[in-house]
C-alpha atoms as a PDB file:
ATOM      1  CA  UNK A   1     -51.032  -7.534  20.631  1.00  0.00           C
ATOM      2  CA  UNK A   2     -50.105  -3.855  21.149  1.00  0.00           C
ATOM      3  CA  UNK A   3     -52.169  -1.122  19.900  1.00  0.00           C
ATOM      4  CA  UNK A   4     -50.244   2.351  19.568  1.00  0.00           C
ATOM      5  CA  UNK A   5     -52.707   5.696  19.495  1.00  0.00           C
ATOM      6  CA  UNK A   6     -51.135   9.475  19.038  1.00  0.00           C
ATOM      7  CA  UNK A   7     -52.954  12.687  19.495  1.00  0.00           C
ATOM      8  CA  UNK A   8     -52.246  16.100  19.410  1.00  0.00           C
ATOM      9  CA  UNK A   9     -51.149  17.185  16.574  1.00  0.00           C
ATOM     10  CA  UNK A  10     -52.189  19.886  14.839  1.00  0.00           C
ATOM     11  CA  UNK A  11     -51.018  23.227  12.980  1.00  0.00           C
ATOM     12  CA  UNK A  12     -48.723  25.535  15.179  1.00  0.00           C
ATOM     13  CA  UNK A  13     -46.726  28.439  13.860  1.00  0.00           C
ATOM     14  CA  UNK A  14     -43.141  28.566  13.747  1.00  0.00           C
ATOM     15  CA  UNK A  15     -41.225  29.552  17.294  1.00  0.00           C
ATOM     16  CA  UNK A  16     -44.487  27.644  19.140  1.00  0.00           C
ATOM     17  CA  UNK A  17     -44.799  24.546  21.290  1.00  0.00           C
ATOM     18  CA  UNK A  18     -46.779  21.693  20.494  1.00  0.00           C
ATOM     19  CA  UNK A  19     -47.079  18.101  22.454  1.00  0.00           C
ATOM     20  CA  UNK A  20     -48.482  14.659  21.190  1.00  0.00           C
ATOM     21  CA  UNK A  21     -49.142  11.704  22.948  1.00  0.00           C
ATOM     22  CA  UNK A  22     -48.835   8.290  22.437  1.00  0.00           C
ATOM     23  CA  UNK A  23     -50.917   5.702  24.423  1.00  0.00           C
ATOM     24  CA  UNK A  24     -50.705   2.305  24.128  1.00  0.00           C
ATOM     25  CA  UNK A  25     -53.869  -0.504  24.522  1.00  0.00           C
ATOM     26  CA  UNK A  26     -53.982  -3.911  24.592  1.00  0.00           C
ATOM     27  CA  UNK A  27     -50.537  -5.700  25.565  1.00  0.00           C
ATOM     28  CA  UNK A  28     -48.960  -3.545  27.786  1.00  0.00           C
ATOM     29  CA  UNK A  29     -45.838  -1.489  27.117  1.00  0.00           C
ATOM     30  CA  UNK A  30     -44.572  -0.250  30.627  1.00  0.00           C
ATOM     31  CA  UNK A  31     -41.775  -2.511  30.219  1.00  0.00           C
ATOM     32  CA  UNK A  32     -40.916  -1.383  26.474  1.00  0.00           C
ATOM     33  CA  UNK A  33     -38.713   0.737  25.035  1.00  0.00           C
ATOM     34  CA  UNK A  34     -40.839   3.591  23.047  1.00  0.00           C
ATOM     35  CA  UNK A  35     -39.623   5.679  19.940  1.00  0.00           C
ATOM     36  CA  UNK A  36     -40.987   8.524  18.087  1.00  0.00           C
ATOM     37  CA  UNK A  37     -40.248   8.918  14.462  1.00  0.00           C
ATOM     38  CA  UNK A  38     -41.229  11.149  11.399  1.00  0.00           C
ATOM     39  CA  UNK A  39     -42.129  11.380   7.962  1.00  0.00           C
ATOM     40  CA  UNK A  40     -42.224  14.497   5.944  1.00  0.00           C
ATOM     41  CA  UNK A  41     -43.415  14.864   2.425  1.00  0.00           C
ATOM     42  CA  UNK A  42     -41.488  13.176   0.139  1.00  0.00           C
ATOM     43  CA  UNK A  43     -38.841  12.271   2.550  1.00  0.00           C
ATOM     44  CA  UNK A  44     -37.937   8.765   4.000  1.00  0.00           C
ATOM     45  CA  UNK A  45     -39.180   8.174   8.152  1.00  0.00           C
ATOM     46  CA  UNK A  46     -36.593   9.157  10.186  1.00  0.00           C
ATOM     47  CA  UNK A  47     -36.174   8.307  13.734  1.00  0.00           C
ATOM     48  CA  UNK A  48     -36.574  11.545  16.674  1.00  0.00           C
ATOM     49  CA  UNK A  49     -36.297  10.138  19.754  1.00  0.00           C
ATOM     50  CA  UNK A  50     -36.228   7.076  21.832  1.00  0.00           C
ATOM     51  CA  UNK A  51     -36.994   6.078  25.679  1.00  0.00           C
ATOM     52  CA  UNK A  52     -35.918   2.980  27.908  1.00  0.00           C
ATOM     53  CA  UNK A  53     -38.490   1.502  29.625  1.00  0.00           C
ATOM     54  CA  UNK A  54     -38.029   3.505  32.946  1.00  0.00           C
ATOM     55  CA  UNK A  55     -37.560   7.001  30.946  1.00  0.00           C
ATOM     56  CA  UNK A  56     -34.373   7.618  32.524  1.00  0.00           C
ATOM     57  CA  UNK A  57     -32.055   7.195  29.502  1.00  0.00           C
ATOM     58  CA  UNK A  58     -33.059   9.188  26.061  1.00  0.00           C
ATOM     59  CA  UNK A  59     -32.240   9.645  23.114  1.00  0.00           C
ATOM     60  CA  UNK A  60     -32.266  12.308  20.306  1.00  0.00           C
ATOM     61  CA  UNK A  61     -31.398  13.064  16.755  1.00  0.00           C
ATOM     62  CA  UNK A  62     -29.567  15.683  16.258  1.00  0.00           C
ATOM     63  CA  UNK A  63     -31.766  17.684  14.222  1.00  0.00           C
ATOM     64  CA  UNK A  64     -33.839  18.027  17.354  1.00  0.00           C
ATOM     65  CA  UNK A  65     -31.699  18.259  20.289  1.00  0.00           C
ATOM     66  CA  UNK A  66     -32.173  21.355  22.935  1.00  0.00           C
ATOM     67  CA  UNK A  67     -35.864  21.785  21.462  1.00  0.00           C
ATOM     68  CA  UNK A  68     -37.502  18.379  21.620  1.00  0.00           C
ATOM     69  CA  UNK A  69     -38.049  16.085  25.140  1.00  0.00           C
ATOM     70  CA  UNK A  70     -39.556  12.483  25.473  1.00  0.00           C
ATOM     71  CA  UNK A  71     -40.992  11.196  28.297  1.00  0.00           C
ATOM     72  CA  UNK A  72     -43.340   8.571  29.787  1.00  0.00           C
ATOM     73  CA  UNK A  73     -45.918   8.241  32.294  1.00  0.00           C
ATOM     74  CA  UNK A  74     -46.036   4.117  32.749  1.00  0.00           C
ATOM     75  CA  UNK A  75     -48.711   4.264  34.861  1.00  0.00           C
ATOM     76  CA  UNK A  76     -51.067   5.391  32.031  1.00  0.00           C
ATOM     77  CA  UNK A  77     -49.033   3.565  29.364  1.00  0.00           C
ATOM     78  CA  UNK A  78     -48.917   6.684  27.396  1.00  0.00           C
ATOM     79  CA  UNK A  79     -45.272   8.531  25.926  1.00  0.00           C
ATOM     80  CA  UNK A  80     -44.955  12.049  25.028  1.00  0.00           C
ATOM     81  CA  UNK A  81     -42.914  14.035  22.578  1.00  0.00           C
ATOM     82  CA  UNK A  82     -42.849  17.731  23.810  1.00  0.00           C
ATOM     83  CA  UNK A  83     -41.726  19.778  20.586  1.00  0.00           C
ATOM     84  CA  UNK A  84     -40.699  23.500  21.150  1.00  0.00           C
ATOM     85  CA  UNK A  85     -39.066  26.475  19.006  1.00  0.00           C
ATOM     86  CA  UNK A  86     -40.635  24.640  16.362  1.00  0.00           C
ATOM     87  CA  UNK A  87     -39.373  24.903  12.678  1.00  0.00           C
ATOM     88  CA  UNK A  88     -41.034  24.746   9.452  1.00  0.00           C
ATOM     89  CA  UNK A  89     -38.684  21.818   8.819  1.00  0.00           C
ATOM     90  CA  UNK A  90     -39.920  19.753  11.938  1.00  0.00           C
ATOM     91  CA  UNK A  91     -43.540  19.639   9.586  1.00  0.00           C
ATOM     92  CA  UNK A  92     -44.526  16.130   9.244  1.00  0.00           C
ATOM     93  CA  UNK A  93     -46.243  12.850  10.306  1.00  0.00           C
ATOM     94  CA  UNK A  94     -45.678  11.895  13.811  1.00  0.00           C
ATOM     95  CA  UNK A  95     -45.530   8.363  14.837  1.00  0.00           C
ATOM     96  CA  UNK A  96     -44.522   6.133  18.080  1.00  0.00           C
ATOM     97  CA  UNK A  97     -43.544   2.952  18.006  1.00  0.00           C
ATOM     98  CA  UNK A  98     -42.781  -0.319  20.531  1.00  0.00           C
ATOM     99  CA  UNK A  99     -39.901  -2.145  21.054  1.00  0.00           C
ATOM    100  CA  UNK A 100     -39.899  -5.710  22.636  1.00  0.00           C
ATOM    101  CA  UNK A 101     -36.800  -4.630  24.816  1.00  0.00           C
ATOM    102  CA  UNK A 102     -36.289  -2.544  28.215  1.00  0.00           C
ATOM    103  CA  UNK A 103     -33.203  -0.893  25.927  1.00  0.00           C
ATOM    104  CA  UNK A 104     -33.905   2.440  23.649  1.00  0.00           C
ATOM    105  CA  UNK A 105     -32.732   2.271  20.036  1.00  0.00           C
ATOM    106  CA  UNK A 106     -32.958   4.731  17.242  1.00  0.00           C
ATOM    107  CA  UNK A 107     -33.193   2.085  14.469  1.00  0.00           C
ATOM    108  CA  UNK A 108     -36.616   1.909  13.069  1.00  0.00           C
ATOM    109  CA  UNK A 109     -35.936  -2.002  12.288  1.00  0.00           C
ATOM    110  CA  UNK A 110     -35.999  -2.077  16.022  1.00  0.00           C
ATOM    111  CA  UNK A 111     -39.467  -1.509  16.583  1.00  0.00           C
ATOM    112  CA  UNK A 112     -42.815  -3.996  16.178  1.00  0.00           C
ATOM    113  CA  UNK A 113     -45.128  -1.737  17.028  1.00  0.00           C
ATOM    114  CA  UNK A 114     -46.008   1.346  14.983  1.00  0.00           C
ATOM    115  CA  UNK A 115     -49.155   3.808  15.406  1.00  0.00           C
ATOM    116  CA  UNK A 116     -50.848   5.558  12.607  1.00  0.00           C
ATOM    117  CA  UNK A 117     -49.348   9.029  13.132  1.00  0.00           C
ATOM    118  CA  UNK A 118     -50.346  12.133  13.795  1.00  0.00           C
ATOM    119  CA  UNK A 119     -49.738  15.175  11.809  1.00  0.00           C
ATOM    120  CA  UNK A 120     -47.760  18.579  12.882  1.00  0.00           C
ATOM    121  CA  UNK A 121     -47.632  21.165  10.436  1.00  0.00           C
ATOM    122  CA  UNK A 122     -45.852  24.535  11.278  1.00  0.00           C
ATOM    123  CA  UNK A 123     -46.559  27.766   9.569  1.00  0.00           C
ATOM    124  CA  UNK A 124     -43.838  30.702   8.961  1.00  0.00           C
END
């Protein structure tokens, strides 16, 4: 079984940088791909970006692109989502999830493995 743990979020004003992790415990996910995804209020989960296994190949949604960068550090079984010129928009619930494939995929059906989240709020 794979346990999924972010950190790092927080409240960050608008045109600022923020980064949250996402380790993983348990089972582990070196050779999975990794996704992040968010929720704002009232709003359905939508996916941000997504990770092979070997973090060469990424992907982003387009609402995001040129600001946001995921990477991976496999040797501490831990994936980052580096978020900068924040927006007020980008305010929600951060969460990364595990697929059981090497290959990245935006699709949230995709993924079996889902952390609790971590919120990022940004202030005007």
């Amino acid at each position: 079984q794979v346990q999924l743990g972010e950190s790092g979020g927080g409240l960050v004003q608008a045109g600022g940088s923020r980064r949250v992790s996402c380790a993983a415990s348990g089972r582990t996910c070196s050779d999975y791909a990794r996704g992040w995804f968010r929720q704002a209020p009232g709003k359905e989960r939508e996916s941000v970006a997504a990770i092979n296994w070997s973090g060469l190949i990424t992907y982003y949604a387009d609402s995001v692109k040129g600001r946001f960068t995921i990477s991976r550090d496999n040797a501490k079984d831990t994936v980052y989502l580096q978020m900068n010129s924040l927006k007020v928009e980008d305010t929600a619930v951060y969460s990364c999830a595990a697929r059981l494939h090497t290959i990245a995929q935006m699709r949230e059906s995709d993924y079996s493995y889902w952390g609790q989240g971590t919120q990022v709020t940004v202030s005007s």
